[in-house]
Protein backbone atom coordinates (compact mmCIF):
# COMPACT_ATOMS: atom_id res chain seq x y z
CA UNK A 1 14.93 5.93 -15.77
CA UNK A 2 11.30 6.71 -16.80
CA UNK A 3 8.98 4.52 -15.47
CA UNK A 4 7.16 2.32 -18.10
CA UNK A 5 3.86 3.69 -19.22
CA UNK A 6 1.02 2.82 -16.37
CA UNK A 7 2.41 0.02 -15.39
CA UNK A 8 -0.60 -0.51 -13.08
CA UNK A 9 -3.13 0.44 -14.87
CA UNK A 10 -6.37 -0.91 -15.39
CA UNK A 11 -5.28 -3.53 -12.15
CA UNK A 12 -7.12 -1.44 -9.40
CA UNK A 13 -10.41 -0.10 -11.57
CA UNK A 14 -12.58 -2.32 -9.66
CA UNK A 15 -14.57 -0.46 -7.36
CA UNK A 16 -15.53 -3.65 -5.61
CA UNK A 17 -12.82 -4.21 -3.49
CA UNK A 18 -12.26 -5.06 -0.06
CA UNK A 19 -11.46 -2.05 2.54
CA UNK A 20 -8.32 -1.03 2.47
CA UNK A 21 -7.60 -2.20 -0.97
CA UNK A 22 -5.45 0.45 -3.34
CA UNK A 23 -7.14 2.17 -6.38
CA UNK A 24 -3.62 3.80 -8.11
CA UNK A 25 -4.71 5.17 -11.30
CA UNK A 26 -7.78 6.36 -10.18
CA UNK A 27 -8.28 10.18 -8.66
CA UNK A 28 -9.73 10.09 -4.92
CA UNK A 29 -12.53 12.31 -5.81
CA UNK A 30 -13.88 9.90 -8.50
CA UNK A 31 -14.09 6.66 -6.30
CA UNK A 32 -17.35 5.77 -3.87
CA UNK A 33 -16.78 7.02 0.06
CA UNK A 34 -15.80 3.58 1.00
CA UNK A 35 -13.08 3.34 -1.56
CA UNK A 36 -11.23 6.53 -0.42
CA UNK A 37 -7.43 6.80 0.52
CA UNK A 38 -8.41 7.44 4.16
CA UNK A 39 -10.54 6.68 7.07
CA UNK A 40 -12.72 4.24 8.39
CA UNK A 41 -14.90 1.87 7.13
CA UNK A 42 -18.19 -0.02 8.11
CA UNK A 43 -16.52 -2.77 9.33
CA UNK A 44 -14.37 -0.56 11.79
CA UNK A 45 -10.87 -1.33 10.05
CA UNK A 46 -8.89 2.16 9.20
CA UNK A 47 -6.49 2.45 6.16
CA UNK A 48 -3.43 4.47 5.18
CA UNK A 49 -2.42 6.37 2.35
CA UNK A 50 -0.11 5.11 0.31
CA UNK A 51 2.49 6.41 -2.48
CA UNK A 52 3.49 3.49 -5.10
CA UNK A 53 6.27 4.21 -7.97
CA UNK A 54 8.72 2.09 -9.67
CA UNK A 55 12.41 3.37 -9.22
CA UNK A 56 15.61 1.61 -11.27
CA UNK A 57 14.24 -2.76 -10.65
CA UNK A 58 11.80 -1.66 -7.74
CA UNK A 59 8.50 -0.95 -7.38
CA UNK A 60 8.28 1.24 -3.56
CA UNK A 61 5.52 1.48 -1.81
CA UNK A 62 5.67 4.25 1.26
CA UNK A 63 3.38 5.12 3.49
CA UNK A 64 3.38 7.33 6.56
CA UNK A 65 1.91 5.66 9.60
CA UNK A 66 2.92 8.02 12.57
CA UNK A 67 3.13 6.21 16.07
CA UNK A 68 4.19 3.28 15.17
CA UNK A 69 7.07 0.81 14.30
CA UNK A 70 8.17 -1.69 11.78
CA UNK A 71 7.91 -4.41 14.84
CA UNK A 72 4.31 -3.11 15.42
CA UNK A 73 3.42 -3.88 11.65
CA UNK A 74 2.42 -6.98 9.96
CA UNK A 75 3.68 -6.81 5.99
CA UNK A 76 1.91 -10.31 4.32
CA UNK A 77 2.61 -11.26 0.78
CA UNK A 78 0.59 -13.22 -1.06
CA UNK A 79 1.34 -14.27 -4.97
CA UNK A 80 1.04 -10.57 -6.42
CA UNK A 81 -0.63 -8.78 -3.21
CA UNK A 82 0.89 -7.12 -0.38
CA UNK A 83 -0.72 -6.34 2.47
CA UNK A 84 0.53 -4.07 5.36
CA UNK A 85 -1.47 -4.22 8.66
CA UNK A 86 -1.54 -3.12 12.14
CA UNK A 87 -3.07 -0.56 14.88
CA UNK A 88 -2.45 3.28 15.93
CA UNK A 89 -3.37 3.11 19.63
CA UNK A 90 -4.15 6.48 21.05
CA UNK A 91 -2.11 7.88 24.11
CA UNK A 92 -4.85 10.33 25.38
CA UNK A 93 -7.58 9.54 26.97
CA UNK A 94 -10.32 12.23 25.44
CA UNK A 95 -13.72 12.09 25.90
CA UNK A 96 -15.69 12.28 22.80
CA UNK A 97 -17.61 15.20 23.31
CA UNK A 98 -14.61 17.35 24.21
CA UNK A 99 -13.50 17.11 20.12
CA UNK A 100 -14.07 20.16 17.69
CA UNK A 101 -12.45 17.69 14.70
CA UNK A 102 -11.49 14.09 14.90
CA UNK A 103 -9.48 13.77 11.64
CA UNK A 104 -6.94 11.19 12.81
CA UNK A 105 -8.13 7.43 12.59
CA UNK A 106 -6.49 5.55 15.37
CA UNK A 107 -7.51 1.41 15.53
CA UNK A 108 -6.78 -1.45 13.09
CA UNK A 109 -5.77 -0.52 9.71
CA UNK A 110 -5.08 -3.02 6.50
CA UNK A 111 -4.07 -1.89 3.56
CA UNK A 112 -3.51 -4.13 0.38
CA UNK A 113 -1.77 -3.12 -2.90
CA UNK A 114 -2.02 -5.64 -5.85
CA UNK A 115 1.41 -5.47 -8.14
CA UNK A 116 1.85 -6.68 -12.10
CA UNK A 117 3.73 -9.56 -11.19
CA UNK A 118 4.60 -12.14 -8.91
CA UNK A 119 6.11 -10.90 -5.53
CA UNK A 120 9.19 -13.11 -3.86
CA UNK A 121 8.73 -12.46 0.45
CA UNK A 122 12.25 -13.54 0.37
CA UNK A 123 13.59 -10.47 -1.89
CA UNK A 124 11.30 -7.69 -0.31
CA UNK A 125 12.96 -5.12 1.79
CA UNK A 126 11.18 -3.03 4.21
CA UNK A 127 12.41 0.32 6.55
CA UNK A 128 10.33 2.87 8.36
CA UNK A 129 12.78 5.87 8.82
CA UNK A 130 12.37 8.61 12.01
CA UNK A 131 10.22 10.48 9.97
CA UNK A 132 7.43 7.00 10.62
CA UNK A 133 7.66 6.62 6.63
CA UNK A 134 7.11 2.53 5.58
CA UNK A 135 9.53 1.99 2.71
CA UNK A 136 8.38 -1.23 1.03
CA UNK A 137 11.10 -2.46 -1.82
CA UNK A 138 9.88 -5.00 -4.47
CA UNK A 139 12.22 -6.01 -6.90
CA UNK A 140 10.47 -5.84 -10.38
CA UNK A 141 10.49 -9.87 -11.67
CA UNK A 142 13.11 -10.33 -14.65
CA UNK A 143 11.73 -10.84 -17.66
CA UNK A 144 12.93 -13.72 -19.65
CA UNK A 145 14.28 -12.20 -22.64
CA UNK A 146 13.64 -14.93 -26.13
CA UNK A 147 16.63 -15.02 -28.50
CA UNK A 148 16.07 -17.04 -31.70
CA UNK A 149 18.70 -19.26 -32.54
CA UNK A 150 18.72 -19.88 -36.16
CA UNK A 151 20.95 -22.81 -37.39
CA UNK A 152 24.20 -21.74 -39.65
């Protein structure tokens, strides 16, 4: 199946959004510091990257969030948003000043993706394989389909 034409776009161009809210459609390099895939923000609250596609009636989100498990997340849906949540707690105990790069974020993390339609908690699916890849599936809503009756 090939997915419909941009099926999301145009509903992430706002570049004032909250942290850790998606901007598909956009290229990384294009968007202001606080609006990129990765990181920190002011308010201390990390995000994680995220890969969103439709496939057959789904749209899939999947993200890989290393150290963690689905129990450790929190997945909220609200009308057309998802949000995933949670924190990467670090194991070592490493001073600061012993670092030559600190690329990893490790903390709290929200992310929120906003989706072209109506989202139904009850019919999302969610996995997080060995590999510590989040597998969100939301089924795409039917669409009512309008047949004219004529009278004969």
């Amino acid at each position: 199946m090939v997915p419909s034409a941009f099926p999301f776009h145009g509903i992430f161009s706002s570049f004032g959004q909250e942290a850790g809210e998606v901007n598909a459609g956009l290229e990384p390099s294009s968007l202001p510091p606080q609006n990129q895939p990765q990181g920190g923000s002011a308010s201390g609250v990390g995000r994680i990257a995220v890969d969103i596609y439709e496939q057959d009636n789904y749209y899939i989100i999947k993200a890989p969030i290393a150290g963690l498990r689905l129990s450790d997340l929190d997945i909220e849906i609200s009308d057309n948003v998802i949000t995933i949540r949670g924190t990467r707690q670090q194991t070592d105990s490493v001073p600061n000043d012993q670092y030559y790069l600190q690329e990893c974020f490790w903390g709290e993390f929200s992310r929120s993706v906003t989706l072209p339609c109506v989202i139904d908690p009850k019919k999302v699916k969610a996995t997080f394989n060995k590999e510590c890849i989040l597998k969100i599936l939301i089924p795409k809503e039917e669409r009512v389909k309008i047949v004219r009756i004529n009278e004969g």
